[in-house]
Protein backbone atom coordinates (compact mmCIF):
# COMPACT_ATOMS: atom_id res chain seq x y z
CA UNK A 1 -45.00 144.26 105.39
CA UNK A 2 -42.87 145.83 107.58
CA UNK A 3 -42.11 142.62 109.71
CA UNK A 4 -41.54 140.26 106.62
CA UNK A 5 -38.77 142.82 105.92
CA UNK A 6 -37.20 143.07 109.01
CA UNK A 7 -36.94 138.63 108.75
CA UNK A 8 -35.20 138.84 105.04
CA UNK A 9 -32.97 141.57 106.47
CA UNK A 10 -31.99 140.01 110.03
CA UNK A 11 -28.58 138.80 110.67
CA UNK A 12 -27.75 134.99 111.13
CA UNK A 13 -26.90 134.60 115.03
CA UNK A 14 -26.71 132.09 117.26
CA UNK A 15 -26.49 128.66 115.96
CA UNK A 16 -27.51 128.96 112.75
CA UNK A 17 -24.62 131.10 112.19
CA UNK A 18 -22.04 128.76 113.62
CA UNK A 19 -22.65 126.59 111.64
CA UNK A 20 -22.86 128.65 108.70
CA UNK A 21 -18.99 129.21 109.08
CA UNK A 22 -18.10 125.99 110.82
CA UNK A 23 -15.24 124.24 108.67
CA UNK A 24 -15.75 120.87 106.99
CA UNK A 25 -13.61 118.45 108.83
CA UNK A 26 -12.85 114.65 108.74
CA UNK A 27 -14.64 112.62 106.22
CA UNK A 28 -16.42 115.29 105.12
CA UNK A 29 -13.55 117.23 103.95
CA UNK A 30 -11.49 114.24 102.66
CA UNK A 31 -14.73 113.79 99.80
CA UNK A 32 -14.39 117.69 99.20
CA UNK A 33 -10.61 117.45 98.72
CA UNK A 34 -11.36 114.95 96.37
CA UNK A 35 -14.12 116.24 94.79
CA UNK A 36 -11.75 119.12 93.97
CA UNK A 37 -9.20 116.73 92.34
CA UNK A 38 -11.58 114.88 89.93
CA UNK A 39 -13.15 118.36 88.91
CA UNK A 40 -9.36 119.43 88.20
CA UNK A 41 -8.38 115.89 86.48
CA UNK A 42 -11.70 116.16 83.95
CA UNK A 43 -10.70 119.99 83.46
CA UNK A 44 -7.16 118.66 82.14
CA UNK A 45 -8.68 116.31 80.38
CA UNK A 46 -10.60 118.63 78.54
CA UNK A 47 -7.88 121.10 78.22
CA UNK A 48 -5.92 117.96 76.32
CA UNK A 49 -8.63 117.39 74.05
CA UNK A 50 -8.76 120.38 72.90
CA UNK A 51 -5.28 121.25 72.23
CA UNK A 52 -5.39 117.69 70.35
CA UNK A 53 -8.07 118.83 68.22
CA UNK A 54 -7.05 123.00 67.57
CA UNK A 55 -2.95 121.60 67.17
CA UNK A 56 -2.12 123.99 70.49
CA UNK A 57 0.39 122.15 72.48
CA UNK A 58 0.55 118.91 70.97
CA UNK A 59 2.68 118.05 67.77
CA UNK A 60 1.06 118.57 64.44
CA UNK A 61 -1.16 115.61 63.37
CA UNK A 62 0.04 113.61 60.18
CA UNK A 63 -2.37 114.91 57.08
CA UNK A 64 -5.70 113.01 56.33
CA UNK A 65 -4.47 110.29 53.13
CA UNK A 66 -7.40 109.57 50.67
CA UNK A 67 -8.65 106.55 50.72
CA UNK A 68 -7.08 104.10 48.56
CA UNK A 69 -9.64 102.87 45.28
CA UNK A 70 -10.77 99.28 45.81
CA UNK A 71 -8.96 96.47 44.06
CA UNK A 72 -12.16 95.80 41.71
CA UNK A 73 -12.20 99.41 40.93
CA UNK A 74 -8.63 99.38 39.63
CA UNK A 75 -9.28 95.85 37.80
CA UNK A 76 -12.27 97.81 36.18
CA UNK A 77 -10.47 101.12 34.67
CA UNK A 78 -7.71 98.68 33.56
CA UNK A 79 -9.94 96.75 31.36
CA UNK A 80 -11.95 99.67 30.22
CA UNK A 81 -8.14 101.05 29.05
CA UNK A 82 -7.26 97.62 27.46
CA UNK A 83 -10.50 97.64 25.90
CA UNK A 84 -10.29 100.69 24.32
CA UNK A 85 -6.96 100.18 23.22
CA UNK A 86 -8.33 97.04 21.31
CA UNK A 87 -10.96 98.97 19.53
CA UNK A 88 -9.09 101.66 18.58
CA UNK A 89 -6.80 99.79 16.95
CA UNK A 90 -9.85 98.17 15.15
CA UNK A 91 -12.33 100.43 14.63
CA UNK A 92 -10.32 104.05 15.33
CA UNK A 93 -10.84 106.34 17.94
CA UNK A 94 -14.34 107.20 17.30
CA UNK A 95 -15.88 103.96 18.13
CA UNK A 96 -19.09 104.09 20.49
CA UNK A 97 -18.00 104.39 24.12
CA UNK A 98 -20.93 101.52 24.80
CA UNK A 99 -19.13 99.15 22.41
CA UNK A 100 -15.53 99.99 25.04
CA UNK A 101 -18.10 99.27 28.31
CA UNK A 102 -19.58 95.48 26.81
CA UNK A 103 -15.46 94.51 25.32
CA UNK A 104 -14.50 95.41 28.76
CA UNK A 105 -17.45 93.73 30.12
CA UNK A 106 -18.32 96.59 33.06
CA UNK A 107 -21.22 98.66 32.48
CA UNK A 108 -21.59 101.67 30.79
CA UNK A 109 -22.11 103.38 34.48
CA UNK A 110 -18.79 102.19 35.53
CA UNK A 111 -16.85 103.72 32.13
CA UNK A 112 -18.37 107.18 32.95
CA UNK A 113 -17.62 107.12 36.18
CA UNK A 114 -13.92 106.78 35.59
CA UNK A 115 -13.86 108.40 32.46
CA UNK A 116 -16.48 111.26 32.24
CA UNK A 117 -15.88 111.57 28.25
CA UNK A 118 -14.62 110.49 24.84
CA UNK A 119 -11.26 113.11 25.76
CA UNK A 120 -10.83 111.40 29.12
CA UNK A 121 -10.61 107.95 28.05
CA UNK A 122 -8.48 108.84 24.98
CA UNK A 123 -6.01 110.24 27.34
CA UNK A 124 -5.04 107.65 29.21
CA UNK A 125 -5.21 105.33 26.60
CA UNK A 126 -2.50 107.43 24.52
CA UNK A 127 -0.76 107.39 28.16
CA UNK A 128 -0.66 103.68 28.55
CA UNK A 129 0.28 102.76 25.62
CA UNK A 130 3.07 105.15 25.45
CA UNK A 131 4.51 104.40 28.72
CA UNK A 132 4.65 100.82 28.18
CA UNK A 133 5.68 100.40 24.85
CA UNK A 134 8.53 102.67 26.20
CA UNK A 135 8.86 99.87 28.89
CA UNK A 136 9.27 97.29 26.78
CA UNK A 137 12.13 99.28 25.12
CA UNK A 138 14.01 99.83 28.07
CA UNK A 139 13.50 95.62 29.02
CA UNK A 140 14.92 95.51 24.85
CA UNK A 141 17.99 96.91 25.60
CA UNK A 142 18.51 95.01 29.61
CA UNK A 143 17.70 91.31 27.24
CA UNK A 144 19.68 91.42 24.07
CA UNK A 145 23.64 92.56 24.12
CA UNK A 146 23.14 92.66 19.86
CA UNK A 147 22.06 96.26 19.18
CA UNK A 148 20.05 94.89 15.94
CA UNK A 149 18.91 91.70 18.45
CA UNK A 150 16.92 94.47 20.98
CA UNK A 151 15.69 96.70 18.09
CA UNK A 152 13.57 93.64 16.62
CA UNK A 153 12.83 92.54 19.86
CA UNK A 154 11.45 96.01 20.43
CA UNK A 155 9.39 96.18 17.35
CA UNK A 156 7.70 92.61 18.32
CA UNK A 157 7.00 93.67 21.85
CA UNK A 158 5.62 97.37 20.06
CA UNK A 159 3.02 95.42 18.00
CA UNK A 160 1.58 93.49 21.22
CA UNK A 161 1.38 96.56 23.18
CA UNK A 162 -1.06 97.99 20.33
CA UNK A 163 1.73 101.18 19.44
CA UNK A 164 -0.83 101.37 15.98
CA UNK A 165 -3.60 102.68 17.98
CA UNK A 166 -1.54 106.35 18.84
CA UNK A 167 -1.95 107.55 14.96
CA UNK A 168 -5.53 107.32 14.62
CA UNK A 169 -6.10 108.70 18.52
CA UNK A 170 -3.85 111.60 17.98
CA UNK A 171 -6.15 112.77 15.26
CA UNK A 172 -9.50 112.55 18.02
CA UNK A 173 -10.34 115.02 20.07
CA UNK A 174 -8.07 115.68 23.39
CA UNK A 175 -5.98 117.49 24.78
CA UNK A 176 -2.34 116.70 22.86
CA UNK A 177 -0.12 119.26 24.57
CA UNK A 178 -0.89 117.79 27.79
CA UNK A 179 2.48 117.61 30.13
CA UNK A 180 1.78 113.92 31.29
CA UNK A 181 1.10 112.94 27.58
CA UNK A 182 4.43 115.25 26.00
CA UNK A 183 6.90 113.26 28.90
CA UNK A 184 5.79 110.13 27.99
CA UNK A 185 5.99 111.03 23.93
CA UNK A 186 9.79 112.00 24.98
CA UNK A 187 10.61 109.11 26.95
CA UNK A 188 9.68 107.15 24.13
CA UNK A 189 11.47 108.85 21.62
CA UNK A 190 14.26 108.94 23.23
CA UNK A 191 14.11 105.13 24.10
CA UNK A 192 13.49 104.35 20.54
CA UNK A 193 16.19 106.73 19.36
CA UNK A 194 19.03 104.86 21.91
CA UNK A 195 17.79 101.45 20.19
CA UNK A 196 18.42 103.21 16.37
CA UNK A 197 21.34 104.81 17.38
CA UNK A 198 22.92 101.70 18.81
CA UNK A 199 22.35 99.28 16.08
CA UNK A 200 23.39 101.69 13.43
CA UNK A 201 26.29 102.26 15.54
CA UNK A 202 27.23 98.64 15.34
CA UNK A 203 26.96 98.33 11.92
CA UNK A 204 23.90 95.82 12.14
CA UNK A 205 20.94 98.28 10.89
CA UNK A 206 20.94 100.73 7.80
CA UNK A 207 21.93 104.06 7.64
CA UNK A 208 19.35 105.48 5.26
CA UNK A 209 16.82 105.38 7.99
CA UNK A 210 15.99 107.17 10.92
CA UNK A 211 13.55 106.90 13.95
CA UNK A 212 10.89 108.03 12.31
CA UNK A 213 10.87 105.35 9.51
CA UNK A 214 10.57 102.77 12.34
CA UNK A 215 7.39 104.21 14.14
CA UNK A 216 5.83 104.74 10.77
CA UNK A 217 6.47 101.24 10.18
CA UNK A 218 5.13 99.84 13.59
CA UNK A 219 2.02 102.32 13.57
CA UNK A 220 1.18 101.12 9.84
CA UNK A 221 1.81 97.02 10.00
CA UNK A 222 0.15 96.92 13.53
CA UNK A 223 -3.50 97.63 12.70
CA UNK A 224 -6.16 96.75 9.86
CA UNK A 225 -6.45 98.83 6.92
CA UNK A 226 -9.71 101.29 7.35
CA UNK A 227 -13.23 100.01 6.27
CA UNK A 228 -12.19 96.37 6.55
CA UNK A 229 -13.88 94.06 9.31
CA UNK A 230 -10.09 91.35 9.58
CA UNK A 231 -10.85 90.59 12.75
CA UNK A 232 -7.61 87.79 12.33
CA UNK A 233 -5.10 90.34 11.44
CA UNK A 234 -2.71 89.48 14.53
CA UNK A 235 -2.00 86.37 12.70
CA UNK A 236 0.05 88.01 10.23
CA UNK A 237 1.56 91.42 12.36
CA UNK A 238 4.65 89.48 13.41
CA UNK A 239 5.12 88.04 10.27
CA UNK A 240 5.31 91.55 8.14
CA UNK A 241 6.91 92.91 10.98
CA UNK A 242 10.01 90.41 10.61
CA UNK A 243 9.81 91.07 6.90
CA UNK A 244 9.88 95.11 7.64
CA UNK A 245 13.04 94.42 10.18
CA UNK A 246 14.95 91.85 7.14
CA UNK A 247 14.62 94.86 5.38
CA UNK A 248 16.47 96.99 7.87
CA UNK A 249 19.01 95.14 8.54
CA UNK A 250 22.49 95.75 6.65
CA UNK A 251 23.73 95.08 4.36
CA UNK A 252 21.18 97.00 2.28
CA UNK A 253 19.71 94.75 -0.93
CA UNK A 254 18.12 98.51 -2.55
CA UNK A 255 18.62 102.18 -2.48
CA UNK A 256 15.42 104.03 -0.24
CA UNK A 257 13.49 106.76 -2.48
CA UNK A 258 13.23 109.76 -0.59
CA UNK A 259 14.62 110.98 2.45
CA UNK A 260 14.54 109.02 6.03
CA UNK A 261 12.20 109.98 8.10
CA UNK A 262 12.88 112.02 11.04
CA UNK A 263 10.79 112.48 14.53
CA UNK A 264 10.29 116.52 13.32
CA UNK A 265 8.86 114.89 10.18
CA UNK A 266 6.45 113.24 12.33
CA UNK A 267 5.49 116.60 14.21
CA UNK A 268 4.37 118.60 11.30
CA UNK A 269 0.83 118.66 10.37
């Protein structure tokens, strides 16, 4: 025992201890020189990476973007919307969402998935039709330089957006007060206002009326009468709608009954 301590214990001498502390010279330290280098290249590399990743040292990477919906995807919700529209006008807001699906001709998988209710879908329909019947007012007013000339042109362009399906969808069940749906309610007024204003101003449309008369109108000549199945009523909207604008125009051939009606008018329940 004694002896294998004394041999773990004993010095190195001699030879073995020369070249224990001999230095590493010619080739032999040129591959330990650059040993050292690549071990401090990868350790900057790493170093790098990681400020890349933790934002240390590196400017701020631009923000993840979500990924843009497929073109198919967006040719789908459109038709479900246009669909809709349709059979609101025809059947009111209440018709079965399976009906919307096979007019749009997607399955009833791909409605829900954009629109995960009756509310949903009656949103943006009320949305789309808003915004671009107030479209068509603003391209009114840019085409005709007669006041009287862009109000009918208006009114014509109203009926083919389907403006008669908002009455019987503001009566389902969403949410009315949204802010996206109240901006686009006031960009329309206002649109449909400038157009009343401007041919009364001009002396081409009737003073006894007011905005409200002419949305009435629209929402009333621009769909089939409840409980009816006239599935060819487009083939008369323009023509009672050019009877309903001869009526308008000045001078006037009869004295209203009644009082014009105003957008508050509209507002009350």
């Amino acid at each position: 025992m004694e002896t294998v301590a004394e041999n773990a214990v004993q010095p190195v001498t001699g030879n073995a201890a020369d070249r224990a502390v001999q230095p590493v010279t010619g080739n032999a330290a040129d591959h330990a020189v650059q040993a050292i280098a690549r071990k401090g290249t990868e350790a900057a590399e790493v170093t790098e990476a990681a400020e890349a990743v933790t934002g240390k040292g590196a400017a701020p990477a631009a923000p993840c973007r979500a990924p843009r919906p497929r073109a198919d995807a967006l040719r789908n919700r459109e038709r479900i919307i246009a669909a809709a529209r349709e059979l609101f006008v025809e059947f009111g807001p209440d018709v079965a969402l399976d009906d919307v699906a096979r007019r749009a001709g997607v399955g009833n998988a791909t409605l829900y998935r954009n629109f995960t209710d009756r509310a949903a879908l009656t949103h943006e329909v009320v949305l789309a039709v808003t915004s671009r019947t107030t479209l068509r007012a603003e391209e009114a007013v840019a085409a005709e330089s007669d006041p009287f000339a862009a109000l009918s042109r208006f009114v014509h362009a109203a009926a083919d957006e389907r403006i008669g399906a908002l009455c019987p969808m503001l009566s389902g069940v969403f949410d009315k007060d949204h802010p996206d749906l109240l901006a686009e309610r006031r960009r329309l007024e206002e649109a449909v206002e400038g157009l009343v204003a401007r041919a009364q101003s001009a002396g081409r449309l009737r003073t006894d009326i007011a905005v409200g008369d002419v949305l009435v109108a629209l929402s009333q000549l621009t769909r089939p009468l409840p409980g009816i199945a006239c599935q060819g009523i487009d083939r008369f909207t323009h023509r009672h709608l050019q009877l309903f604008l001869d009526g308008l125009e000045t001078p006037a051939r009869s004295e209203l009954p009644g009082s014009a009606a105003t957008l508050e008018d509209l507002r009350r329940p």
